[in-house]
N, C-alpha and C. Protein backbone atom coordinates (compact mmCIF):
# COMPACT_ATOMS: atom_id res chain seq x y z
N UNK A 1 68.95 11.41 20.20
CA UNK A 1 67.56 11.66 20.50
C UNK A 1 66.69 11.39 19.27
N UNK A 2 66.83 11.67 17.96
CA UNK A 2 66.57 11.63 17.04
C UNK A 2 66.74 10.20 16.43
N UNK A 3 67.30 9.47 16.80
CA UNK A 3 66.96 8.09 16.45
C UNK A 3 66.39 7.48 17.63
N UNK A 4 66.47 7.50 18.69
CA UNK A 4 65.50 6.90 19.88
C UNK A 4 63.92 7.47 19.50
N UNK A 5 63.48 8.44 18.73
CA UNK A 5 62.53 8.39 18.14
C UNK A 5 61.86 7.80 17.08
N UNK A 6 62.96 8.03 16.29
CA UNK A 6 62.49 7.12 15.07
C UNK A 6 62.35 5.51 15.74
N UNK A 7 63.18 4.79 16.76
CA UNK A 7 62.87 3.53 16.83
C UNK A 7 61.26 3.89 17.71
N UNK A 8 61.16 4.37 18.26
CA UNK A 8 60.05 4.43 19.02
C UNK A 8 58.56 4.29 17.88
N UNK A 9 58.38 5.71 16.92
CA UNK A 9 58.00 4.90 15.95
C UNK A 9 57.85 3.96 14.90
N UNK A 10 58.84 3.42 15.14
CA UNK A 10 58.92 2.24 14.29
C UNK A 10 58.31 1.35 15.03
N UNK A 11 58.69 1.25 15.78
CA UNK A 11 58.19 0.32 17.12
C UNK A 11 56.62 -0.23 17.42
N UNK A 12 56.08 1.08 17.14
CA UNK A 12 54.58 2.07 17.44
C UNK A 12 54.28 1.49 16.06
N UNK A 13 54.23 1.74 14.58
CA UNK A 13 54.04 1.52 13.86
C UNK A 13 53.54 -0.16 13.64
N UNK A 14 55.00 -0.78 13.81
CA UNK A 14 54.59 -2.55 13.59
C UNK A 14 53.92 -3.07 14.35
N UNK A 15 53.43 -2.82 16.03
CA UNK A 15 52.40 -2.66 16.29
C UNK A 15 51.22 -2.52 16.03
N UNK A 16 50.81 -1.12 15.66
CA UNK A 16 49.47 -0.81 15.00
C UNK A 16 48.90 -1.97 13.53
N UNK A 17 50.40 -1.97 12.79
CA UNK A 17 50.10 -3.11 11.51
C UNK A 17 49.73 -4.29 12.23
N UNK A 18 50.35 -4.91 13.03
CA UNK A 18 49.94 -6.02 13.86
C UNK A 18 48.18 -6.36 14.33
N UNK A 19 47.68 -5.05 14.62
CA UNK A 19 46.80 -5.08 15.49
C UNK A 19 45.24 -4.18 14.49
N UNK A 20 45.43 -4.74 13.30
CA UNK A 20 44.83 -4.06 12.42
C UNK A 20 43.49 -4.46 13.03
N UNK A 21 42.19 -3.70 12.63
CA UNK A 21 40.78 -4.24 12.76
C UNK A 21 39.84 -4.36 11.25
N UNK A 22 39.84 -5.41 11.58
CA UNK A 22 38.80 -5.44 9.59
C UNK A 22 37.18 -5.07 9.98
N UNK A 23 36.52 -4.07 9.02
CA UNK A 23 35.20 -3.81 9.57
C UNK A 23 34.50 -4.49 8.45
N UNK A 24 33.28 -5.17 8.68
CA UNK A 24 32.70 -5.92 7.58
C UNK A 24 32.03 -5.26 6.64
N UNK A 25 32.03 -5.36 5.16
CA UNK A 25 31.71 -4.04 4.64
C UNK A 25 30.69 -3.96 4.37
N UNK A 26 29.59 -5.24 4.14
CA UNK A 26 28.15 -5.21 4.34
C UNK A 26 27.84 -6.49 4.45
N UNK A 27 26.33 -6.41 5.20
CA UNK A 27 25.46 -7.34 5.49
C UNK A 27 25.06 -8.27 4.79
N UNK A 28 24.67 -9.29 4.50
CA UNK A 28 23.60 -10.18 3.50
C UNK A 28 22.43 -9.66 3.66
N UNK A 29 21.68 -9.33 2.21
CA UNK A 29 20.61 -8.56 2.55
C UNK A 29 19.70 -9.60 2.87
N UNK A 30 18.32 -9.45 3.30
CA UNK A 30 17.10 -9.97 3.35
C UNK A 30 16.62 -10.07 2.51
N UNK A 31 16.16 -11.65 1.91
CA UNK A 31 15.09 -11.86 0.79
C UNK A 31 14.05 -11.14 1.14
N UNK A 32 13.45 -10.29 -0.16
CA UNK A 32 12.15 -9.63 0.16
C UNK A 32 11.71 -10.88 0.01
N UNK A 33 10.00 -10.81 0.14
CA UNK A 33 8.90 -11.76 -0.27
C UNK A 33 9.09 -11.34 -1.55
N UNK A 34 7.78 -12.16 -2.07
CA UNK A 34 7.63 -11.34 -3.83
C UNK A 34 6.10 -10.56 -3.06
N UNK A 35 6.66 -9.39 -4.36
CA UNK A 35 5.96 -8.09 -4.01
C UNK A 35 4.17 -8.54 -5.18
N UNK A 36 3.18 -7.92 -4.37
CA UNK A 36 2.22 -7.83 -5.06
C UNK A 36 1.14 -8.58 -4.60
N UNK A 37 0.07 -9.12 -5.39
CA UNK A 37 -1.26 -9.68 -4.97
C UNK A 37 -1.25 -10.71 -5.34
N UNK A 38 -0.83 -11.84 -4.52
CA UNK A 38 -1.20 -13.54 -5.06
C UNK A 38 -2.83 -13.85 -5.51
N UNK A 39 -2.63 -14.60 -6.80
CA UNK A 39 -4.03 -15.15 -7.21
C UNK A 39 -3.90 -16.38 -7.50
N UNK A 40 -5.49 -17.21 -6.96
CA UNK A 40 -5.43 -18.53 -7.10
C UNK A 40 -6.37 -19.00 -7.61
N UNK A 41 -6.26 -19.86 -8.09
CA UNK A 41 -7.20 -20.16 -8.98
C UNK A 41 -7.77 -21.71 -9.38
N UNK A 42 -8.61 -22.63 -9.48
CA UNK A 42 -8.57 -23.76 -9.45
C UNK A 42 -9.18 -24.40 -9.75
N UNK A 43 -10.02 -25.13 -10.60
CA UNK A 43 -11.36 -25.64 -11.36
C UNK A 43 -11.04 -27.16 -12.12
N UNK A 44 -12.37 -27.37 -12.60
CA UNK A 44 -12.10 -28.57 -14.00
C UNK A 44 -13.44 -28.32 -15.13
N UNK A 45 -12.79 -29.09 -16.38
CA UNK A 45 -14.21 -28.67 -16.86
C UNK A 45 -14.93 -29.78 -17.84
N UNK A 46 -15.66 -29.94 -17.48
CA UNK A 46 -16.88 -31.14 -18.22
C UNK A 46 -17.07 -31.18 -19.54
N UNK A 47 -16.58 -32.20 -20.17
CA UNK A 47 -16.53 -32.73 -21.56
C UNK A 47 -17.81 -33.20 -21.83
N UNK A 48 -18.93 -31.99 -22.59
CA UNK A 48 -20.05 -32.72 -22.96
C UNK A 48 -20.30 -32.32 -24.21
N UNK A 49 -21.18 -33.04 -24.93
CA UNK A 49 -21.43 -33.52 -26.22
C UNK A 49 -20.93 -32.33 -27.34
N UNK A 50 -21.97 -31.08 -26.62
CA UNK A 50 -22.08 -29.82 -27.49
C UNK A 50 -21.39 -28.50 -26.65
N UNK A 51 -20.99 -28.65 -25.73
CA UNK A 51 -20.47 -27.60 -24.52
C UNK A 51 -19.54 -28.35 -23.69
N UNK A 52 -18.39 -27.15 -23.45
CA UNK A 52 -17.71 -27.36 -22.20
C UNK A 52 -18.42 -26.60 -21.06
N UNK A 53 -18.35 -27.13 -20.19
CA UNK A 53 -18.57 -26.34 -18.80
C UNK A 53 -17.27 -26.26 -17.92
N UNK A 54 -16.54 -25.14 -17.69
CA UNK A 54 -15.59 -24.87 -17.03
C UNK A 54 -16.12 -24.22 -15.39
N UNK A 55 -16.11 -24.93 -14.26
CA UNK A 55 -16.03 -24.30 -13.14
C UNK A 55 -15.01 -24.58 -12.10
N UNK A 56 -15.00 -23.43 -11.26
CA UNK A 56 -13.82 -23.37 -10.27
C UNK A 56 -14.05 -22.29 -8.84
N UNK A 57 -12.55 -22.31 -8.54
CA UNK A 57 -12.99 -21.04 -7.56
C UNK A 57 -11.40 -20.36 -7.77
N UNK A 58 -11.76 -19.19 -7.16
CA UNK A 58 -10.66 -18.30 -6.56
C UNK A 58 -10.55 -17.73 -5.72
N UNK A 59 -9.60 -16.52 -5.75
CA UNK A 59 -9.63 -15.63 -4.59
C UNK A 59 -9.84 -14.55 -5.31
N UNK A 60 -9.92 -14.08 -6.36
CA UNK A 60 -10.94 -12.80 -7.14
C UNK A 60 -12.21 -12.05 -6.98
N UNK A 61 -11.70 -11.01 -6.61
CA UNK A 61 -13.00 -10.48 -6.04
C UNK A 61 -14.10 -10.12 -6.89
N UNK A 62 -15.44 -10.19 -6.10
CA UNK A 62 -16.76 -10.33 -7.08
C UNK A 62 -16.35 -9.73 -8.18
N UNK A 63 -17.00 -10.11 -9.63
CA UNK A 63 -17.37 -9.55 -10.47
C UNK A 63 -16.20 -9.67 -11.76
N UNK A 64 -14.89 -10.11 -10.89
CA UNK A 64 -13.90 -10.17 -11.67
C UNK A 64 -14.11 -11.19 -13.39
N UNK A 65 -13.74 -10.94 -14.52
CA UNK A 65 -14.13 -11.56 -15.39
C UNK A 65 -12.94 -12.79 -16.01
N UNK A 66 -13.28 -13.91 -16.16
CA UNK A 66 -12.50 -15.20 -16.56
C UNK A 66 -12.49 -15.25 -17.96
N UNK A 67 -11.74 -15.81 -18.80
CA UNK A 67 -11.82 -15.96 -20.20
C UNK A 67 -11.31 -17.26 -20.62
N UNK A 68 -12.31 -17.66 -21.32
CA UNK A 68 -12.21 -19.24 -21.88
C UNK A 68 -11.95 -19.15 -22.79
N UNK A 69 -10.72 -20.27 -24.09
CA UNK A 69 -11.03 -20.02 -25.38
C UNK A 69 -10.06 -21.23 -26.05
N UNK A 70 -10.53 -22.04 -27.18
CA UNK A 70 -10.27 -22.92 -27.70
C UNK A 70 -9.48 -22.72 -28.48
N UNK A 71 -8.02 -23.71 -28.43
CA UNK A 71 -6.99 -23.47 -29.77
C UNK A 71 -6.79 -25.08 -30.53
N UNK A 72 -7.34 -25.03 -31.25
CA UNK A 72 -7.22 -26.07 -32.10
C UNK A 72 -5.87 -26.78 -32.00
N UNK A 73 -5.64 -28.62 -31.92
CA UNK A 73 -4.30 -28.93 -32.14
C UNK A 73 -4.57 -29.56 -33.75
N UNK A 74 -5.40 -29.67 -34.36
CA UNK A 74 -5.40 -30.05 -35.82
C UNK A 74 -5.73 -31.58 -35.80
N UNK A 75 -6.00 -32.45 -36.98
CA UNK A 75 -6.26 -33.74 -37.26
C UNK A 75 -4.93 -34.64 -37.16
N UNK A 76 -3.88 -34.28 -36.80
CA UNK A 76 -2.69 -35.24 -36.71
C UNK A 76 -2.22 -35.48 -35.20
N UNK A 77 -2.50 -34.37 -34.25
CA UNK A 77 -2.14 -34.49 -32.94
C UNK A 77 -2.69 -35.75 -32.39
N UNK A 78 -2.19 -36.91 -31.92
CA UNK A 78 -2.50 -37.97 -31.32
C UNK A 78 -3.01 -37.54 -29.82
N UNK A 79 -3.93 -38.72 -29.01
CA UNK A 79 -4.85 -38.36 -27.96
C UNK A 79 -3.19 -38.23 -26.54
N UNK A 80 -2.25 -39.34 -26.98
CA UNK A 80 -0.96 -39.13 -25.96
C UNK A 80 -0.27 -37.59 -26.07
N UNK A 81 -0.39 -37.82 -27.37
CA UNK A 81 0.53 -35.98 -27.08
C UNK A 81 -0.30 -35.19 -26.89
N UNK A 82 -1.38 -35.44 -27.06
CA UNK A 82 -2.05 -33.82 -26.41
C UNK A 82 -2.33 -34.38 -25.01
N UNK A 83 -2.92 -35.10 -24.52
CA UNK A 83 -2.87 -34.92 -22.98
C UNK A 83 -1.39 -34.61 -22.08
N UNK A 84 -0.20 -35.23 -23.07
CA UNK A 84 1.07 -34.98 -22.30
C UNK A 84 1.81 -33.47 -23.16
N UNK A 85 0.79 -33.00 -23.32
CA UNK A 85 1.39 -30.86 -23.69
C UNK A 85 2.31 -31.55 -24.86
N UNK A 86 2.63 -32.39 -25.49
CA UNK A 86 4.06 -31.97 -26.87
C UNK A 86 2.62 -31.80 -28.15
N UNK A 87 1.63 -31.48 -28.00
CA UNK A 87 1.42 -31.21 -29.48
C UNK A 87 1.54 -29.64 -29.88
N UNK A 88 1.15 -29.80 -30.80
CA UNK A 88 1.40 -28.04 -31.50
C UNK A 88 -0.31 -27.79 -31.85
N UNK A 89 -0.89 -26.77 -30.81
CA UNK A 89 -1.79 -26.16 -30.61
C UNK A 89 -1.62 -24.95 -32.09
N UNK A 90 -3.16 -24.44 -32.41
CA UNK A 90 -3.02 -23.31 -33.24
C UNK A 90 -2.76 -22.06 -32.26
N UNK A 91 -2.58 -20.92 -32.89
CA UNK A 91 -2.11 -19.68 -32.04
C UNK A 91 -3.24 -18.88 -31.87
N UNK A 92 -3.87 -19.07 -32.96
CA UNK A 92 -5.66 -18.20 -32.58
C UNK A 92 -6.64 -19.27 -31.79
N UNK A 93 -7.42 -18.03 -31.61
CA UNK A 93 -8.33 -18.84 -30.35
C UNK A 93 -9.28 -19.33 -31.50
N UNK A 94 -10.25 -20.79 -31.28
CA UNK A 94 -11.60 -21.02 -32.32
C UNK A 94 -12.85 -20.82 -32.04
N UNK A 95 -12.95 -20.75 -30.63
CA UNK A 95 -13.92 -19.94 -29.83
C UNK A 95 -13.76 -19.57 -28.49
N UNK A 96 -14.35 -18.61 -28.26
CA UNK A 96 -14.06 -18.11 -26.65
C UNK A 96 -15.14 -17.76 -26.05
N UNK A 97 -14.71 -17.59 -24.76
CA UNK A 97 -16.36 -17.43 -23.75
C UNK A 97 -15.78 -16.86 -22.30
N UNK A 98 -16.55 -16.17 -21.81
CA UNK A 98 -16.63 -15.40 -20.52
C UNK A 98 -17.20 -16.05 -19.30
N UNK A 99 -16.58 -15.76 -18.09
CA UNK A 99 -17.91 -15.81 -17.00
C UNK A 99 -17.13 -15.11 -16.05
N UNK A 100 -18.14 -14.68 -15.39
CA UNK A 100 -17.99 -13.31 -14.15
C UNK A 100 -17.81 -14.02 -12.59
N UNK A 101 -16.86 -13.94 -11.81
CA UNK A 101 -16.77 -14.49 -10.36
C UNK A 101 -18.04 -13.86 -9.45
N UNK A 102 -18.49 -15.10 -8.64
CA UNK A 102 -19.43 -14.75 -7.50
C UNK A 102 -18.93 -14.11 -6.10
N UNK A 103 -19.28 -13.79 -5.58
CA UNK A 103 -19.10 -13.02 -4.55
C UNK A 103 -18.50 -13.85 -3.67
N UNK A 104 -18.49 -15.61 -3.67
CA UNK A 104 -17.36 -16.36 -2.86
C UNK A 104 -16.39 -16.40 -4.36
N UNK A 105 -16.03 -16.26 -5.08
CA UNK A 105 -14.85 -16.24 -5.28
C UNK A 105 -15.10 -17.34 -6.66
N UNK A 106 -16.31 -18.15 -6.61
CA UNK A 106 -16.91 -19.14 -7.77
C UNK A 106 -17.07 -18.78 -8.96
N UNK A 107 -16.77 -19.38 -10.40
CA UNK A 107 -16.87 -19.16 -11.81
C UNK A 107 -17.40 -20.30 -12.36
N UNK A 108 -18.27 -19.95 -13.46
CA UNK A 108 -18.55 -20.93 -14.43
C UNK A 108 -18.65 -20.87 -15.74
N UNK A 109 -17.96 -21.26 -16.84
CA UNK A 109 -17.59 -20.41 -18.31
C UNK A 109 -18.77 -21.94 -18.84
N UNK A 110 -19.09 -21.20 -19.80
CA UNK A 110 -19.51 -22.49 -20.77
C UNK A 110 -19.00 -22.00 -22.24
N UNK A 111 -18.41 -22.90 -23.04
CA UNK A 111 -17.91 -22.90 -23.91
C UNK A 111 -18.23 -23.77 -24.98
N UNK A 112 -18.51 -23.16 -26.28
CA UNK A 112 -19.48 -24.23 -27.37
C UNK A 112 -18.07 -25.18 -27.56
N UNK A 113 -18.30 -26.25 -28.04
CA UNK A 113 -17.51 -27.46 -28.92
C UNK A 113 -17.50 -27.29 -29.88
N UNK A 114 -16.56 -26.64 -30.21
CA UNK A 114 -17.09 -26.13 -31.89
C UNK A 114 -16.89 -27.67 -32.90
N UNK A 115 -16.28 -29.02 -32.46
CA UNK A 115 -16.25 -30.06 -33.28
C UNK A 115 -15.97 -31.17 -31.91
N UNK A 116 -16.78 -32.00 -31.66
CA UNK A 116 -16.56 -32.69 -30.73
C UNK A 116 -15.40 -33.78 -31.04
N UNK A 117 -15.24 -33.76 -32.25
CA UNK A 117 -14.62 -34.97 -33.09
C UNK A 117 -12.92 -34.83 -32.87
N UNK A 118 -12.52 -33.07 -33.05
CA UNK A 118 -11.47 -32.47 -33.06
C UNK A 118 -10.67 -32.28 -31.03
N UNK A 119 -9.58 -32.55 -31.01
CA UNK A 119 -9.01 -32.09 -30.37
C UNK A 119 -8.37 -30.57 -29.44
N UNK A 120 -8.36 -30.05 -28.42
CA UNK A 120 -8.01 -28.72 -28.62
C UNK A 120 -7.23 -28.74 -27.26
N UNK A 121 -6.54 -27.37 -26.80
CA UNK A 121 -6.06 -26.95 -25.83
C UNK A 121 -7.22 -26.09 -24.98
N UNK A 122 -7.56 -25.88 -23.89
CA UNK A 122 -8.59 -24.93 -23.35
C UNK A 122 -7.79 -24.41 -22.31
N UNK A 123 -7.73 -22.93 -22.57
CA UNK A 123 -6.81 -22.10 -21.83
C UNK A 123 -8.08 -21.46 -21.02
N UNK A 124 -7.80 -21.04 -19.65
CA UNK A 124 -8.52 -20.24 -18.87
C UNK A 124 -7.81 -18.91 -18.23
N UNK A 125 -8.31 -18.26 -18.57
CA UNK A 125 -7.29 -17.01 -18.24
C UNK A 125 -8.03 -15.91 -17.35
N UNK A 126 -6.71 -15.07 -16.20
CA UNK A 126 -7.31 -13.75 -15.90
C UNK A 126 -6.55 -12.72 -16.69
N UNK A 127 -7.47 -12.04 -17.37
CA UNK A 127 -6.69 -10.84 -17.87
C UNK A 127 -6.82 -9.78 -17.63
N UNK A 128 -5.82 -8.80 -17.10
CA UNK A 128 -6.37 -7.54 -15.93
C UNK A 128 -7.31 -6.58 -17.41
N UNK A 129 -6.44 -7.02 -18.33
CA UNK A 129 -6.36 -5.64 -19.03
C UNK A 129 -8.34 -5.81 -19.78
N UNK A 130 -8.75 -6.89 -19.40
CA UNK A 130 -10.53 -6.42 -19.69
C UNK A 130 -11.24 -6.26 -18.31
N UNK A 131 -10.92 -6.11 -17.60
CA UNK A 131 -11.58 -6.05 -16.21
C UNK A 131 -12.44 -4.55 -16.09
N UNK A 132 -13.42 -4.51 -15.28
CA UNK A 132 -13.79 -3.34 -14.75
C UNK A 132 -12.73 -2.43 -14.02
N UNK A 133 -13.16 -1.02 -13.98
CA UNK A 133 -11.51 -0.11 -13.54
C UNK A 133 -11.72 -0.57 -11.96
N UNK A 134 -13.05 -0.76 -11.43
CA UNK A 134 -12.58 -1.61 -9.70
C UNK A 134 -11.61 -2.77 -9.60
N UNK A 135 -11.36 -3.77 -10.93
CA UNK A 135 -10.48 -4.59 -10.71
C UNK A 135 -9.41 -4.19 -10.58
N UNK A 136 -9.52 -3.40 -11.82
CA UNK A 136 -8.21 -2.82 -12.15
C UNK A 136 -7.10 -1.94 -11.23
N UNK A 137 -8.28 -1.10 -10.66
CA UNK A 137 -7.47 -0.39 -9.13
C UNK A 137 -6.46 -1.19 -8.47
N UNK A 138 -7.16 -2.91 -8.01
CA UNK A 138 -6.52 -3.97 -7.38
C UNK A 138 -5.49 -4.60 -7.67
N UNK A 139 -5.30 -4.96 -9.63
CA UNK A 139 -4.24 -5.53 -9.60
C UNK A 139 -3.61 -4.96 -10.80
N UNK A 140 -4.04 -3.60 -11.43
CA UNK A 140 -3.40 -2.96 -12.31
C UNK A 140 -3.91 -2.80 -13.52
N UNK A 141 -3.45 -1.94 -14.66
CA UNK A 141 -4.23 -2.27 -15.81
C UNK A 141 -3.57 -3.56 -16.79
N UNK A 142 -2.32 -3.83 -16.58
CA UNK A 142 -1.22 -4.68 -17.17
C UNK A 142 -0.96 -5.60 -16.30
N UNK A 143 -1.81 -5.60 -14.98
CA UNK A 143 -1.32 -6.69 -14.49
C UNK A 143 0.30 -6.29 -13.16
N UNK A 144 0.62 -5.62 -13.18
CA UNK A 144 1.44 -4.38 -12.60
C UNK A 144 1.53 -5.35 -11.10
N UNK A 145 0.38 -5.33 -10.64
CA UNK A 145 0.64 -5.60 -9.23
C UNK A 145 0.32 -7.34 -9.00
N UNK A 146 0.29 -7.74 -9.82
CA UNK A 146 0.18 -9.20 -9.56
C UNK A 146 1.05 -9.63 -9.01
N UNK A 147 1.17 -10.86 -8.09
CA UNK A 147 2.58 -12.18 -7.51
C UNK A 147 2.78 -12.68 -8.59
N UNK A 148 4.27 -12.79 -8.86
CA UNK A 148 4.28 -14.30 -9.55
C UNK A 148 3.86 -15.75 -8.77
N UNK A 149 3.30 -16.42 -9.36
CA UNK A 149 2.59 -17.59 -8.46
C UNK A 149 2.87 -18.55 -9.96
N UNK A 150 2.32 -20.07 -9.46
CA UNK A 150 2.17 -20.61 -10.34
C UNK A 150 0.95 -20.46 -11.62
N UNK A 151 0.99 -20.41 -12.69
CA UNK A 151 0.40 -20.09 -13.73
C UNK A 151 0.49 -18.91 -13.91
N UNK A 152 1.38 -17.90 -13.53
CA UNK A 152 1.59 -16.69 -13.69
C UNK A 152 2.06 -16.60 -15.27
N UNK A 153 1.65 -15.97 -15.98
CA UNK A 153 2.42 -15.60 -17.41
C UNK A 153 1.70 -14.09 -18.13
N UNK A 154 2.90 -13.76 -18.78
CA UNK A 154 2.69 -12.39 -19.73
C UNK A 154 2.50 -12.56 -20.90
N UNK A 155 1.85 -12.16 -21.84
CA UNK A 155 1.12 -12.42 -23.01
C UNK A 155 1.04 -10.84 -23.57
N UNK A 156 0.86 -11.23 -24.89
CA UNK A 156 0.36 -10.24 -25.66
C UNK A 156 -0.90 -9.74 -25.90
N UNK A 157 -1.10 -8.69 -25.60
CA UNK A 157 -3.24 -8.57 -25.80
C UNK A 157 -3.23 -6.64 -26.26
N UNK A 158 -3.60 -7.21 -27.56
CA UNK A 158 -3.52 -5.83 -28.40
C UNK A 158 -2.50 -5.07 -28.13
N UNK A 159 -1.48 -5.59 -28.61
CA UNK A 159 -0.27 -5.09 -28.82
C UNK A 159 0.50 -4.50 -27.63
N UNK A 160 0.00 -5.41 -26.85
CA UNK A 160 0.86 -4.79 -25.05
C UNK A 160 1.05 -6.19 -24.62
N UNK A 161 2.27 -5.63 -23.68
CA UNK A 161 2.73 -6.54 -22.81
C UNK A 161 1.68 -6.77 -21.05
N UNK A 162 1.10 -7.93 -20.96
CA UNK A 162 -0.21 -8.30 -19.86
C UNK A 162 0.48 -8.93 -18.46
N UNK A 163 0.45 -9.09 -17.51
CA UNK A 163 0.58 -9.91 -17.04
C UNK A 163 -0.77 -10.49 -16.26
N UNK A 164 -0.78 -12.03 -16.93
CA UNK A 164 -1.93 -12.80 -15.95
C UNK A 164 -1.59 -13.49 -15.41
N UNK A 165 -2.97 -14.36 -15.12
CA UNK A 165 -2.78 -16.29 -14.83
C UNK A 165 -3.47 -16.88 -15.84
N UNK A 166 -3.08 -17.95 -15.75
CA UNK A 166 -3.09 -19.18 -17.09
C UNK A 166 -3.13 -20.11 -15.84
N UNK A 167 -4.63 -20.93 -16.65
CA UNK A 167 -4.74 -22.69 -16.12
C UNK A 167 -5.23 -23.09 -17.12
N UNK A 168 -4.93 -24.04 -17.72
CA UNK A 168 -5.13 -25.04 -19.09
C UNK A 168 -5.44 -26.60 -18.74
N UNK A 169 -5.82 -26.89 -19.64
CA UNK A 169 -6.85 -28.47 -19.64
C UNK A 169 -6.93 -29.18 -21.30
N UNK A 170 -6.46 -30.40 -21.22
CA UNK A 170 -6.44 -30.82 -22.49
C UNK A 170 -8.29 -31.54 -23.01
N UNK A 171 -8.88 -31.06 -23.98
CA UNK A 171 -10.05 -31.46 -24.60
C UNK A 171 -9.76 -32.08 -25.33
N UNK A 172 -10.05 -33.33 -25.60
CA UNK A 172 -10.09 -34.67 -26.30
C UNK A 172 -11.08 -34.95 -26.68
N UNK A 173 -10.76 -36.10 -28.12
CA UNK A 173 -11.87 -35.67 -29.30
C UNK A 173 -13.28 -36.83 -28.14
N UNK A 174 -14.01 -36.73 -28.40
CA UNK A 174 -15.39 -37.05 -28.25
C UNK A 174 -15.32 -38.88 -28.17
N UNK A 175 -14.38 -39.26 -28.85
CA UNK A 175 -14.28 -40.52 -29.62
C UNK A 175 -13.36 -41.05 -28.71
N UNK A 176 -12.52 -40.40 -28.15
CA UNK A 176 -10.89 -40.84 -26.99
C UNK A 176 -11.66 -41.06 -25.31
N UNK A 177 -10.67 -41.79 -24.58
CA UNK A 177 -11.08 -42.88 -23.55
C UNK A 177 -11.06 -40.66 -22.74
N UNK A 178 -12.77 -40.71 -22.00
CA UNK A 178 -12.83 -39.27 -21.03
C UNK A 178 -13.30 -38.29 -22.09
N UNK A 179 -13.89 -38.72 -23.04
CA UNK A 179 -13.71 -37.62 -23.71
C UNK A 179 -15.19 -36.85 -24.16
N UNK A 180 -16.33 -37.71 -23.33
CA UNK A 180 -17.87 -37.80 -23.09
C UNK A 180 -18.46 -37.92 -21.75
N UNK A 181 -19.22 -36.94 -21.10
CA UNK A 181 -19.13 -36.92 -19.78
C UNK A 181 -17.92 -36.95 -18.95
N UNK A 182 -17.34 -36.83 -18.78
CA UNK A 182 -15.97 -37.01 -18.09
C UNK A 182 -15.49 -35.11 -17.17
N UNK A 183 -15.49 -35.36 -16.40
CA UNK A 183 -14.65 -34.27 -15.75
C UNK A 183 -12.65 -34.22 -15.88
N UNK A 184 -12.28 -33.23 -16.57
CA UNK A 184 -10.81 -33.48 -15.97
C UNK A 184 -10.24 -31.68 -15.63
N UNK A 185 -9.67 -31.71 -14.58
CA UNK A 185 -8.87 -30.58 -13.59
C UNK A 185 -8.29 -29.82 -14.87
N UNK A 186 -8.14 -28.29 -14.67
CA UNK A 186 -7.53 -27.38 -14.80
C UNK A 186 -6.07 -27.16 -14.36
N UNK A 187 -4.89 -27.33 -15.15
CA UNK A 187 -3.44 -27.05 -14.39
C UNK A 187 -2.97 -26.68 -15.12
N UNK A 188 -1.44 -26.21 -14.59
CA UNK A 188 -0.44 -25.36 -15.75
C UNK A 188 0.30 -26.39 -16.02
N UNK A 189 1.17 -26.27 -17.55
CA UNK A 189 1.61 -26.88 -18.40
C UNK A 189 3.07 -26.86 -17.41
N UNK A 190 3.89 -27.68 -17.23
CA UNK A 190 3.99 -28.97 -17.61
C UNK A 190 3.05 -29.99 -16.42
N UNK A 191 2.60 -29.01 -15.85
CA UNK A 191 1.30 -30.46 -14.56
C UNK A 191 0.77 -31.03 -15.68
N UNK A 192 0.85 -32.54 -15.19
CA UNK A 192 -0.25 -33.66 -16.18
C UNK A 192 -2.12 -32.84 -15.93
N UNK A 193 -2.71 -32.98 -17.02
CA UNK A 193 -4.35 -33.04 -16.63
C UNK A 193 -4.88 -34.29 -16.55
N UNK A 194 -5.57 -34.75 -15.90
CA UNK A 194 -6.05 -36.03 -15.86
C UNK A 194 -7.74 -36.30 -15.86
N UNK A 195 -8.36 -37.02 -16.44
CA UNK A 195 -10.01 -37.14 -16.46
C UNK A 195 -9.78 -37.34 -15.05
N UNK A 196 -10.83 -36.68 -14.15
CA UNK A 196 -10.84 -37.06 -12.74
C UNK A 196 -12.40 -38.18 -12.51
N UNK A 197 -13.36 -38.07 -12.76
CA UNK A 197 -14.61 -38.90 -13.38
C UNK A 197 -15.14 -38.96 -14.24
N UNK A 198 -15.67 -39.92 -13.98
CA UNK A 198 -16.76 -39.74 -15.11
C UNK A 198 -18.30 -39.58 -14.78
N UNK A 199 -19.38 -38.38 -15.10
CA UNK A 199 -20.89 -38.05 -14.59
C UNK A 199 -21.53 -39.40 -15.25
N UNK A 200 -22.53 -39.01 -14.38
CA UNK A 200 -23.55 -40.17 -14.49
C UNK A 200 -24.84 -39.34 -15.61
């Protein structure tokens, strides 16, 4: 009796091993979206004698503030490498300038030339961290709730870590083919900028 049991479970046993069930142990999760507030942003700005004029639009709500500001590439940067981003820009700004968004979403910075002769980089930036505290509610004081999007970048601004947007435009000396009357687009580095016309 005692071995007609044991075969019975044995029996019972290689069975059950036989007839195992695998349970899957987890799902593939779901890509979130990216979390936060997409900003867009989009302009060009007019190469004239004694002033830039930077305008554009966004999706920034009224009042929001833009920041313009010139970084020197020096007397050796050739007109090819600075329109194609390999020159070496200075790290301080040589002048800077403001303008406040309209209630559609429109900006217009004007910015002196401080040497029409000289070359520069012209960075356009949102930076949460000077905004009114209504901006700030929206997309943080650091920038906190921003999308990454294109021209998204973090920077240093008085000794903190920012997150903005960045659109840049190469300024060419006065003397180079666009570089007098001429309109050319706002884009992020590595996008080419290109003179798009020339004003009458």
């Amino acid at each position: 009796m005692r071995t007609r049991m044991i075969y019975i479970l044995s029996a019972c046993l290689i069975l059950l091993t036989g007839c195992r069930v695998e349970m899957a142990t987890e799902l593939p999760q779901k890509q979130a979206a990216p979390s936060g507030i997409r900003i867009e942003i989009t302009g060009t700005v007019l190469l004239q004698e004694k002033e830039l004029i930077v305008e554009g639009q966004s999706n920034l709500p009224e009042d929001s503030i833009l920041f313009a500001g010139l970084k020197d590439y020096g007397e050796f940067e050739s007109y090819a490498r600075v329109i194609n981003w390999q020159g070496e820009e200075s790290e301080e700004y040589v002048t800077e300038s403001t303008g406040v968004v309209d209630e559609k979403g429109n900006f217009q910075i004007k910015v002196n030339r401080v040497n029409p002769g000289s070359r520069y980089k012209l960075e356009v930036l949102f930076n949460p961290a000077i905004q009114k505290s209504k901006i700030q509610e929206i997309y943080g004081f650091w920038g906190e709730e921003i999308a990454p999007n294109i021209g998204y970048l973090d920077f240093e601004y008085n000794e903190n870590t920012v997150s903005g947007m960045i659109l840049v435009a190469p300024i060419v000396s006065i003397t180079d083919p666009y570089g007098n009357g001429a309109k050319w687009n706002l884009t992020n580095i590595p996008n080419k900028s290109r003179a798009l016309k020339e004003e009458s």
